[in-house]
Protein backbone atom coordinates (compact mmCIF):
# COMPACT_ATOMS: atom_id res chain seq x y z
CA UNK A 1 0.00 0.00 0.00
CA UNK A 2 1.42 3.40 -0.80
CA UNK A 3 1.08 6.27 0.85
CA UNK A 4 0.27 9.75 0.00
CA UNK A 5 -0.50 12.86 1.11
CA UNK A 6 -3.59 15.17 -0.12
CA UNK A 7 -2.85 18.91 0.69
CA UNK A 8 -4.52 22.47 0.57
CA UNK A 9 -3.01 25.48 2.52
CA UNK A 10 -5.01 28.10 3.69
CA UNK A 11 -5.18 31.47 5.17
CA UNK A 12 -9.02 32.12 4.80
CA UNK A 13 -12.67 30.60 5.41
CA UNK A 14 -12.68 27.72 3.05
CA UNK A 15 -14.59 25.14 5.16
CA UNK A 16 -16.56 23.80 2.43
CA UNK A 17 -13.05 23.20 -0.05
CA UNK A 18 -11.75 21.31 3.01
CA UNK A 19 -14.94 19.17 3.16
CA UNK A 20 -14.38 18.47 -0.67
CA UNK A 21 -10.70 17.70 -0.02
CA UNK A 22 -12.12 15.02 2.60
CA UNK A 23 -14.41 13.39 -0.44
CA UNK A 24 -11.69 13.41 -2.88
CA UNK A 25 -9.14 11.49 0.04
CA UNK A 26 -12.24 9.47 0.57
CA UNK A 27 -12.53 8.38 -2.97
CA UNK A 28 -8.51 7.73 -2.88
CA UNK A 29 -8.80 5.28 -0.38
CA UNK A 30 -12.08 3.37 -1.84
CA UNK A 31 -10.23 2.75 -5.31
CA UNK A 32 -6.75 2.87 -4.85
CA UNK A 33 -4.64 0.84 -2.31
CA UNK A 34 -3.16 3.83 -0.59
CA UNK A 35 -3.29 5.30 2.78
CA UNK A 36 -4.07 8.81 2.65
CA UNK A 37 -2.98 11.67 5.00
CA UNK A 38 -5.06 14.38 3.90
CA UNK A 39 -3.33 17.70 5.49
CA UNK A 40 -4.48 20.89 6.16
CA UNK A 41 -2.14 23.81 6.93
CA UNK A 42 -4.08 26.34 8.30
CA UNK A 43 -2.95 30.44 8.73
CA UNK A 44 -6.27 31.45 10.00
CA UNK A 45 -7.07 31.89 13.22
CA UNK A 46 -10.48 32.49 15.78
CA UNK A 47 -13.96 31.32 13.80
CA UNK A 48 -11.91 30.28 10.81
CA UNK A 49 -10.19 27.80 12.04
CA UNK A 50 -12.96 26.73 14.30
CA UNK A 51 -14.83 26.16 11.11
CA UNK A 52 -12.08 24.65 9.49
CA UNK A 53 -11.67 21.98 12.32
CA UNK A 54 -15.52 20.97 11.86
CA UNK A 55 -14.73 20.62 8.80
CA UNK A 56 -12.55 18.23 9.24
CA UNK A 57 -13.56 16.68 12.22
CA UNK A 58 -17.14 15.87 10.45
CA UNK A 59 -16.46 14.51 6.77
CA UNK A 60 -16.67 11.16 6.78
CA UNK A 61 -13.85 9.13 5.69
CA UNK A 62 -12.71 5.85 5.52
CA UNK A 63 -10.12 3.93 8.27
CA UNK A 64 -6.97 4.93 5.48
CA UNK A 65 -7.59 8.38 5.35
CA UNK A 66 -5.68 9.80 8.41
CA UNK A 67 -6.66 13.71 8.64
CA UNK A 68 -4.37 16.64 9.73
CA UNK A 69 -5.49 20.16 10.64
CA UNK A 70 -2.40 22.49 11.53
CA UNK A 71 -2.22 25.47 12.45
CA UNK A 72 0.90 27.78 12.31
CA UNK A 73 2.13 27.19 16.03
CA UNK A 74 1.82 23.37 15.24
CA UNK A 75 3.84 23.95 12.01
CA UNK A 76 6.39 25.73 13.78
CA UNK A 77 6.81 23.66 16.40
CA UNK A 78 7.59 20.79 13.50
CA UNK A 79 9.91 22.70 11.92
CA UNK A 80 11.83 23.83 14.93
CA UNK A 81 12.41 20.39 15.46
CA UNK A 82 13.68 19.76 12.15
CA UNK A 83 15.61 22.36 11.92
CA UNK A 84 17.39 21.92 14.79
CA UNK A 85 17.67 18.10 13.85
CA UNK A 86 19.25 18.62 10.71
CA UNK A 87 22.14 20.76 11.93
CA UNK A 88 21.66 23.31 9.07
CA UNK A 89 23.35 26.57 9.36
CA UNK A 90 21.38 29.94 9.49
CA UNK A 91 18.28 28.06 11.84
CA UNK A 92 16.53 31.17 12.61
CA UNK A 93 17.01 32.66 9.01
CA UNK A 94 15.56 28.55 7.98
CA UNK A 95 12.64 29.15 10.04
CA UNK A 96 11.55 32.60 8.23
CA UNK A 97 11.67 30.81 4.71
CA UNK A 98 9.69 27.67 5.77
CA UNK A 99 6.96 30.14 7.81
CA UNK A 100 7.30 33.76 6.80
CA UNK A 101 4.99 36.26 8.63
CA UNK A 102 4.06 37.83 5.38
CA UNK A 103 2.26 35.43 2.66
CA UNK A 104 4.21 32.81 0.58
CA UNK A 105 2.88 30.66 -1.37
CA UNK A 106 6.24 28.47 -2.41
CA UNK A 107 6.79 28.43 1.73
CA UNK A 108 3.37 27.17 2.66
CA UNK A 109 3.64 24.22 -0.07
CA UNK A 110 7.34 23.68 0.89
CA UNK A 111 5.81 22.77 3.92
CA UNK A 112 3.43 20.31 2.80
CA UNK A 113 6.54 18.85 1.52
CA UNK A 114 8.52 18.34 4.46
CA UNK A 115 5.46 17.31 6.50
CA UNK A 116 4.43 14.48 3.65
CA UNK A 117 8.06 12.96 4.29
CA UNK A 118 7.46 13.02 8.04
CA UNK A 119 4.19 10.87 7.17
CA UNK A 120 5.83 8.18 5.14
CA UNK A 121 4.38 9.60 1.86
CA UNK A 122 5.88 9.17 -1.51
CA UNK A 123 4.06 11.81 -3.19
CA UNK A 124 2.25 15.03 -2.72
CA UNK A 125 -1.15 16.15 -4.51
CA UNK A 126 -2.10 19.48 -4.07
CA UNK A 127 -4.97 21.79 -4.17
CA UNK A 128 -6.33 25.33 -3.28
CA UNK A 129 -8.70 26.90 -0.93
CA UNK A 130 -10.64 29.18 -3.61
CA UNK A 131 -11.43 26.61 -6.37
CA UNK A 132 -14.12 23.44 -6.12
CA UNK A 133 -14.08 20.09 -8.08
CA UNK A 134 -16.23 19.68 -11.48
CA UNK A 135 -19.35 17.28 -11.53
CA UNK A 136 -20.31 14.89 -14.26
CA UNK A 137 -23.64 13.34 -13.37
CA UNK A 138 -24.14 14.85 -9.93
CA UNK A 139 -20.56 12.92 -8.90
CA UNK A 140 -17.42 15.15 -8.18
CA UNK A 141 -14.43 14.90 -11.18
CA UNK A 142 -11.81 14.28 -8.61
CA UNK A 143 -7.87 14.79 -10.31
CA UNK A 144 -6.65 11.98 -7.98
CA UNK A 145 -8.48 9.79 -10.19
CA UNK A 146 -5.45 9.99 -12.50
CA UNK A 147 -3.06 11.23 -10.69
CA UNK A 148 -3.03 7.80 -8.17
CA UNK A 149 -3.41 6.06 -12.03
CA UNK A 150 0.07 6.74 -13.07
CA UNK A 151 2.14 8.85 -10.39
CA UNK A 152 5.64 7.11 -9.71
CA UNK A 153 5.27 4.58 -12.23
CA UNK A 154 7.96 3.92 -14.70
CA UNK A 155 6.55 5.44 -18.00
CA UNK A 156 6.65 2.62 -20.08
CA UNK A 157 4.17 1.06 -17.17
CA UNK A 158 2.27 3.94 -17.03
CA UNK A 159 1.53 4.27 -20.58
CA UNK A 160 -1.00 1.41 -20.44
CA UNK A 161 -2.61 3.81 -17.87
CA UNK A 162 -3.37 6.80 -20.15
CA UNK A 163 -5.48 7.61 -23.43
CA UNK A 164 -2.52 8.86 -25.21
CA UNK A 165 1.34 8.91 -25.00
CA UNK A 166 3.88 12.11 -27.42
CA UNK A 167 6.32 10.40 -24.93
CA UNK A 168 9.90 9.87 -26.43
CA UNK A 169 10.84 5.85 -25.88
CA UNK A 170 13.92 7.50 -24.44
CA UNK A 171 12.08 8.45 -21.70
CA UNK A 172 10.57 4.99 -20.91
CA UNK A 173 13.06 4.43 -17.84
CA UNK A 174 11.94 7.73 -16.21
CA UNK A 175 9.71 7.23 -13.41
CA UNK A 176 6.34 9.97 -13.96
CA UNK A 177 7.27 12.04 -11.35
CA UNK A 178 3.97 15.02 -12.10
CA UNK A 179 0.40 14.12 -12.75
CA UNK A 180 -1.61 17.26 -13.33
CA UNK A 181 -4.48 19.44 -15.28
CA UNK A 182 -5.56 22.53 -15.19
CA UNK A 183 -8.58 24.73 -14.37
CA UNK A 184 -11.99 26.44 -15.62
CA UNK A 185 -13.12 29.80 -14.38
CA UNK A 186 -11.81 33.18 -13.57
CA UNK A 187 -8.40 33.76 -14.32
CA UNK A 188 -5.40 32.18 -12.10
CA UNK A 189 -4.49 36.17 -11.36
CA UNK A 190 -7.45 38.35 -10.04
CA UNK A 191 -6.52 40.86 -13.11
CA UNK A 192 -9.61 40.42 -15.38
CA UNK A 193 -10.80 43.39 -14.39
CA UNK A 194 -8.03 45.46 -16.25
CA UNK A 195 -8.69 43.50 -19.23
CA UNK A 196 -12.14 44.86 -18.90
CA UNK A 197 -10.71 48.67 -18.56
CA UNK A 198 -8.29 48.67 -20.83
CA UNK A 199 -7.41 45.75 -23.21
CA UNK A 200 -4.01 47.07 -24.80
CA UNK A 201 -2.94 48.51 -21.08
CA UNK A 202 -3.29 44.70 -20.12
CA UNK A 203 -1.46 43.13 -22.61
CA UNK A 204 1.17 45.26 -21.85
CA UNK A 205 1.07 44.45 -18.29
CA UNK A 206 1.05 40.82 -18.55
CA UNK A 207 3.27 40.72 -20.83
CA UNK A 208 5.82 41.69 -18.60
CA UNK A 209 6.52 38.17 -17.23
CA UNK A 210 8.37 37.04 -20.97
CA UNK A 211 11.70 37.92 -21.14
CA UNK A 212 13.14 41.29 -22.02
CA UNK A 213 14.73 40.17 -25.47
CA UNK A 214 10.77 39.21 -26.78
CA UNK A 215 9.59 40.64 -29.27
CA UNK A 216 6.26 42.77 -28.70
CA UNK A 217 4.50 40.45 -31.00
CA UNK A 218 5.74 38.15 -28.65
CA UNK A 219 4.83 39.55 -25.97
CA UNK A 220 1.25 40.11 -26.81
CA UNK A 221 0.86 36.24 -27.91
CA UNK A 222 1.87 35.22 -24.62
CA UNK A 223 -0.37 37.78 -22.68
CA UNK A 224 -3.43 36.32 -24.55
CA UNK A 225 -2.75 32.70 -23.53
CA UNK A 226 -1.48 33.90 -19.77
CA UNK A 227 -3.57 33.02 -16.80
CA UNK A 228 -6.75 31.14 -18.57
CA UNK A 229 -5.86 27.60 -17.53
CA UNK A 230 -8.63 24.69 -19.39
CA UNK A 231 -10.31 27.61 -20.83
CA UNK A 232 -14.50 27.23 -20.19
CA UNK A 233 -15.07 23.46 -21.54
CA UNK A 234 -16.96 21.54 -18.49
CA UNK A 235 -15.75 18.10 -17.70
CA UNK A 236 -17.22 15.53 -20.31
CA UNK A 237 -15.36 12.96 -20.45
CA UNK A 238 -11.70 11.70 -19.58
CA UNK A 239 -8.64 12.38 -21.23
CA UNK A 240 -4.76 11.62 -20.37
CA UNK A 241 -2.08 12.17 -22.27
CA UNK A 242 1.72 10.91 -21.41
CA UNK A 243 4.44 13.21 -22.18
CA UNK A 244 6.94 16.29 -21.33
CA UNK A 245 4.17 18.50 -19.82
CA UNK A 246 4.17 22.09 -20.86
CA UNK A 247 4.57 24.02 -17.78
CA UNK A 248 1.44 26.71 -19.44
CA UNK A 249 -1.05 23.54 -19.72
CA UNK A 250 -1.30 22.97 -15.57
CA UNK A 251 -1.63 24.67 -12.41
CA UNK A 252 -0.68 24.45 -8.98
CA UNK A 253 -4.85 24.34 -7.87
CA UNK A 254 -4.41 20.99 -9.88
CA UNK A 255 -0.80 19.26 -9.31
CA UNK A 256 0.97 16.05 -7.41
CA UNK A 257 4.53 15.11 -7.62
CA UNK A 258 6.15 11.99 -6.94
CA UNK A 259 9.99 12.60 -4.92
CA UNK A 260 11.00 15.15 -6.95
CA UNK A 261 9.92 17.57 -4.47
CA UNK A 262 12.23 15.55 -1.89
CA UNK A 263 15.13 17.15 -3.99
CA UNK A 264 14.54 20.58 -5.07
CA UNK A 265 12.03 23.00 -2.58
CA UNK A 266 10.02 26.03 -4.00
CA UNK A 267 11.07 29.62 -3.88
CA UNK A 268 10.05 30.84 -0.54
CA UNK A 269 10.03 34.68 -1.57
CA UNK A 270 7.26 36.29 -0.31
CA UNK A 271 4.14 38.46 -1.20
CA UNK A 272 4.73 36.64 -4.98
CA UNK A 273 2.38 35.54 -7.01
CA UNK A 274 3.71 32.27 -9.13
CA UNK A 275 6.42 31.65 -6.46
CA UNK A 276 5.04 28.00 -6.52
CA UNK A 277 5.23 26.82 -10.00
CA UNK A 278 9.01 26.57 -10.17
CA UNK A 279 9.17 22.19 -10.46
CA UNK A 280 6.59 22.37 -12.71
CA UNK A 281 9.29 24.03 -15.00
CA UNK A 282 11.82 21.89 -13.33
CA UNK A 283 10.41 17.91 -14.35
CA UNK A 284 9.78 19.55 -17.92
CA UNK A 285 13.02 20.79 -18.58
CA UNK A 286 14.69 18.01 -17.06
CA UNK A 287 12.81 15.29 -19.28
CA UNK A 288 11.14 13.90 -16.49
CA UNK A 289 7.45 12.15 -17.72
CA UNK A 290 4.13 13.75 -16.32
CA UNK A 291 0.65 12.92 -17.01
CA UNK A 292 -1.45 15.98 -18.57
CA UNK A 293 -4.99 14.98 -17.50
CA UNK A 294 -8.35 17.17 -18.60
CA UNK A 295 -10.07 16.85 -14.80
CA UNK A 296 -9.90 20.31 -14.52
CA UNK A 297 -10.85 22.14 -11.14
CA UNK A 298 -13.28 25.45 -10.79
CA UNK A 299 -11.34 28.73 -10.22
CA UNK A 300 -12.72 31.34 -8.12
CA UNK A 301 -11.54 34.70 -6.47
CA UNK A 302 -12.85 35.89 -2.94
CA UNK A 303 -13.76 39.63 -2.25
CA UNK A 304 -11.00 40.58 -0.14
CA UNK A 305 -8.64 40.86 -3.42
CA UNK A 306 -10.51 43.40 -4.59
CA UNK A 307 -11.35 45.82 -1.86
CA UNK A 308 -10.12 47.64 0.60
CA UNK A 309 -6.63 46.47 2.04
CA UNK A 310 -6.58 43.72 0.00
CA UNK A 311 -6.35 44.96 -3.45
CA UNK A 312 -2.94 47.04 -2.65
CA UNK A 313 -1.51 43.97 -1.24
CA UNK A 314 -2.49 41.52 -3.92
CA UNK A 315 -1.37 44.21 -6.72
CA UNK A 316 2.02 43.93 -4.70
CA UNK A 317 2.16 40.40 -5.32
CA UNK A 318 1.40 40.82 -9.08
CA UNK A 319 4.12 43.83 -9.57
CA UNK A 320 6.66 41.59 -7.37
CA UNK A 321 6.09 38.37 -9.56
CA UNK A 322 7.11 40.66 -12.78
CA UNK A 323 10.27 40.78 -10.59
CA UNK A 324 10.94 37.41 -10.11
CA UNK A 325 11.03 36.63 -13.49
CA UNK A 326 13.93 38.80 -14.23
CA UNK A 327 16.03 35.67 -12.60
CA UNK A 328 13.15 32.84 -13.40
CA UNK A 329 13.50 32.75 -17.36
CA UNK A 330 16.94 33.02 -16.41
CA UNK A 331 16.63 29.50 -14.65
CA UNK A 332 14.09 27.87 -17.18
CA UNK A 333 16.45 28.86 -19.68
CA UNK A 334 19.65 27.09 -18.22
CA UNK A 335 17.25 24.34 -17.43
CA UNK A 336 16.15 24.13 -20.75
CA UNK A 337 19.31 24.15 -21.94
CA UNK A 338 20.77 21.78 -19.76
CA UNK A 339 18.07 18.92 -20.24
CA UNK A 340 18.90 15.32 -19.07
CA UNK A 341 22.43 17.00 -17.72
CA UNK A 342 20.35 17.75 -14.46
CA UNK A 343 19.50 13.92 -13.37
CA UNK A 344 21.34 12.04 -12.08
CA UNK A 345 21.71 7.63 -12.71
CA UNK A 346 18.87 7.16 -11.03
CA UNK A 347 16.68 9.70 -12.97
CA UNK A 348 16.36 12.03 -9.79
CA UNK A 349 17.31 16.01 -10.01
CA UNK A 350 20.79 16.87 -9.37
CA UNK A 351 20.14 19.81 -6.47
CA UNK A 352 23.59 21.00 -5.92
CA UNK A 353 23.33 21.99 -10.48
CA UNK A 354 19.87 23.24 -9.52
CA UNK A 355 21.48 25.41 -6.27
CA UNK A 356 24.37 26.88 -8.86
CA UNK A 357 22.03 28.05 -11.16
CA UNK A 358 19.94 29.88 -8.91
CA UNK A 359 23.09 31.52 -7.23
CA UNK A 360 24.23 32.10 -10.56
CA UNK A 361 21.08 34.35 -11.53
CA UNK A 362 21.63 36.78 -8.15
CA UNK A 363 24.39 38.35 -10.12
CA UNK A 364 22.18 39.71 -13.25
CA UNK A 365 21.84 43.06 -13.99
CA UNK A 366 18.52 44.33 -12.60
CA UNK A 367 17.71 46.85 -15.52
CA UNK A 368 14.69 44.85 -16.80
CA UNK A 369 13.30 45.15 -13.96
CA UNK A 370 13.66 48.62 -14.20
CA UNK A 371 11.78 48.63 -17.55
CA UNK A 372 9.00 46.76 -15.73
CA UNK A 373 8.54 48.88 -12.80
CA UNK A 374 8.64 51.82 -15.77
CA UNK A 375 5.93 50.69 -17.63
CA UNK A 376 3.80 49.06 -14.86
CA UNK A 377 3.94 52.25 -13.35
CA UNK A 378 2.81 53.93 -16.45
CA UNK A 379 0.17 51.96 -17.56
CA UNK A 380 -1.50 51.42 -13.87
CA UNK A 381 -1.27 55.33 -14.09
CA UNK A 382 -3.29 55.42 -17.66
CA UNK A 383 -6.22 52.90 -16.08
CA UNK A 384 -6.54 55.56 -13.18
CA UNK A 385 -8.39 55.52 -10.17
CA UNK A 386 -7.54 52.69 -7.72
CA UNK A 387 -4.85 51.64 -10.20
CA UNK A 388 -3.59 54.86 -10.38
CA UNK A 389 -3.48 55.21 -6.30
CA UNK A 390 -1.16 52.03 -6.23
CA UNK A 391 1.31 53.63 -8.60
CA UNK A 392 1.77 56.23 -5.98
CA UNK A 393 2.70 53.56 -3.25
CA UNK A 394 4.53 51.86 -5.71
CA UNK A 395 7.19 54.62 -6.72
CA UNK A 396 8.70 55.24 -3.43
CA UNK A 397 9.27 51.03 -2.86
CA UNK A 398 10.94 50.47 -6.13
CA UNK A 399 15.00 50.12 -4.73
CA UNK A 400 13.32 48.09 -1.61
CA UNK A 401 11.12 45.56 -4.43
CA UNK A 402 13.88 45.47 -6.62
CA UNK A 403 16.42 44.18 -3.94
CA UNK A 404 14.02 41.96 -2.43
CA UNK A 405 13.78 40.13 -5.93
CA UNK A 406 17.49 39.40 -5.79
CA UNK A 407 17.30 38.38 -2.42
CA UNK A 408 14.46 36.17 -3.04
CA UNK A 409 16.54 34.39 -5.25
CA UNK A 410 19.80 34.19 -2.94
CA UNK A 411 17.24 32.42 -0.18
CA UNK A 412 16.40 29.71 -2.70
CA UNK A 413 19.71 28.64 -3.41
CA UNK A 414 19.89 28.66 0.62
CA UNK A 415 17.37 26.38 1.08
CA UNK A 416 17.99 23.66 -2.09
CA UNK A 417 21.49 23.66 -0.43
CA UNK A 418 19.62 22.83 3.28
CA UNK A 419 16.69 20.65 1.96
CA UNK A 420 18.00 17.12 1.42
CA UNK A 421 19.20 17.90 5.37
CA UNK A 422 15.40 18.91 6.28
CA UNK A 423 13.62 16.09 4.18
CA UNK A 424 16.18 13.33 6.29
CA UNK A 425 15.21 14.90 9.33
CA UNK A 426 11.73 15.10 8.50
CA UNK A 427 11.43 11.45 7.95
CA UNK A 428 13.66 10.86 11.63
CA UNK A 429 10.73 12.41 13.23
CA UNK A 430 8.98 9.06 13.37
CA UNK A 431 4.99 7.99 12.93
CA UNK A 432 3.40 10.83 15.21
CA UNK A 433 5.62 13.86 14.35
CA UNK A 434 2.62 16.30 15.46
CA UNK A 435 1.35 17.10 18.85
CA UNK A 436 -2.53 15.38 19.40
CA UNK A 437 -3.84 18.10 21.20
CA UNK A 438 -6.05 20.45 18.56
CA UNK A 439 -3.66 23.72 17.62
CA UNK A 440 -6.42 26.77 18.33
CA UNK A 441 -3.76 30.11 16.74
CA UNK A 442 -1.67 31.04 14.20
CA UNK A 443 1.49 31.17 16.59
């Protein structure tokens, strides 16, 4: 029997995702031979969590599904421990990139990863707290369906598992290490509503995240085909295709990995939208098989992103991602270009090549970014009011965002070079690495 481990972070009411998370591990155990730990790690605190715990306390599940609510003083007791455990240098600093005070979502799925190799599990699926599963005939579309279908198998096993295989024979060794689909909805970035104001102003916004060197044409192309996920299709029918995924046709709403998250960690920077979606990149441009399945999950956007104190903060996120790609097509590009060079005999990602790159991008010249905090500026400026109102808190932080970027990057390379260390000591912490008593704050 393998185990797994079905996850979705949070840091706001979701109660009724959790309950669907519970159905999903539910249907798991009932057709697969696994053991699932469905986890929850939880950053709200008073009636939210409350909520959350009913949640979890009252969906039914089978005697295999073994549930996990966490809150952050739960979580940081766990990682104290490990920490400390695995002797790595920098502790404290170790601590702030696993559980950050300010939001990040590569830190709260990093760990999800550590905890899953505490648990005994040899894979992580992974969901989010605004989006809901499809129905076909009144019965929830669940991605686990597939993902449980071919996850860690060699792919020339798996292939008799899927509707279609573009796989190279090459490739047949490899060991499908990322099952995953997409999603339906509102866009993966709450930005629809500048498409609505100004069409040209947002294709020059998002199309800030390709590379300087693109062309405009370029540019616009990608901006179109940025953030839609499965497009508006329902769920019909079932579809799987074997392959190299392309990193644009999934989403990290919709995404498990087998081990390969053992070797490499996310970026923990935070306040960053897309912080998360660096393996996705990573098993595609190393040649590692995934699974591209159509079970597509509903995406939806809550209030607070859009009002008040919220919409500053989550514009934040969007200028500082811009940022981060300064040094992330920088990576995907050496990735690219390095190819089966970053495995090693046993098919599993060299970290310490992964580490150098990442160091290796700290040292690039910052005046994209520049350009991008130029014409954000402007065009935020041209779609006026609240838009307009951000570019005025946005001037005055440009030196502080633009050395946070870099730094962003330096802290990954820290913690690749820590996390074989942290997953070891994970695993030491034995069967009942969490405290029974239920967790009631964030601290």
């Amino acid at each position: 029997m393998r185990t797994i481990c079905l996850t979705l972070p949070t840091n706001r009411p979701c109660a009724p995702a959790i309950r669907a998370l519970g159905e999903e591990a539910a249907y798991a155990a009932e057709h697969f031979d696994v053991a699932v730990h469905l986890l929850v790690l939880d950053s709200c605190d008073g009636e939210a969590f409350a909520a959350h715990a009913r949640a979890v306390r009252e969906t039914p599940r089978p005697p295999n599904v073994i549930a996990h609510h966490l809150g952050e003083r739960a979580q940081r007791g766990f990682l104290r421990r490990v920490i400390r455990d695995s002797g790595v240098a920098k502790p404290d600093l170790m601590l702030d990139l696993m559980l950050p005070t300010e939001p990040s979502y590569g830190a709260c799925t990093n760990r999800a990863f550590l905890i899953a190799a505490a648990l005994g599990c040899q894979s992580v699926h992974r969901r989010d707290s605004d989006s809901r599963y499809q129905t076909s005939n009144g019965t929830p579309v669940f991605p686990i369906h597939h993902e449980l279908r071919a996850l860690g198998r060699p792919a020339g096993d798996a292939a008799r598992h899927v509707y279609a295989t573009t796989l190279d024979p090459r490739h047949a060794p490899k060991p499908v290490t990322m099952v995953g689909s997409s999603f339906i909805g509102e866009l993966s970035v709450d930005i629809a509503e500048i498409h609505r104001l100004d069409p040209n102003v947002y294709a020059d916004v998002v199309g800030l995240w390709a590379p300087g060197h693109w062309s405009e044409q370029a540019k616009r192309e990608l901006a179109a085909e940025s953030f839609r996920g499965g497009g508006t299709a329902p769920f019909t029918r079932d579809h799987s295709v074997l392959g190299l995924i392309d990193p644009m046709r999934v989403d990290m709403c919709n995404i498990s990995f087998h081990r390969v998250h053992e070797r490499v960690p996310l970026p923990p920077a935070t306040n960053t939208i897309g912080s998360d979606y660096f393996l996705i990149h990573l098993v595609h441009d190393a040649g590692l098989p995934g699974v591209l399945h159509n079970r597509n999950i509903v995406n939806f956007y809550t209030g607070e992103r859009r009002t008040g104190p919220g919409f500053p903060a989550y514009q934040t996120r969007f200028a500082k991602f811009f940022l981060s790609m300064l040094y992330l097509n920088f990576l995907y590009d050496r990735m690219a270009a390095a190819g089966d060079a970053l495995l090693d005999d046993q098919h599993q990602v060299r970290a310490p090549a992964i580490a150098a790159l990442v160091r290796e991008s700290t040292a690039l010249d910052r005046t994209e970014n520049v350009r991008r905090l130029d014409v954000l500026d402007a065009s935020y400026r041209q779609l006026g009011g609240k838009y307009a109102a951000f570019a005025d808190t946005l001037a005055p932080r440009r030196e502080r965002l633009l050395h946070e970027a870099g730094q962003d990057m330096a802290d990954f390379a820290l913690l690749i070079e820590a996390w074989a260390a942290l997953i070891d000591a994970s695993r030491a912490t034995g069967p009942h690495p969490f405290p029974h008593q239920p967790d009631r704050d964030r601290r």
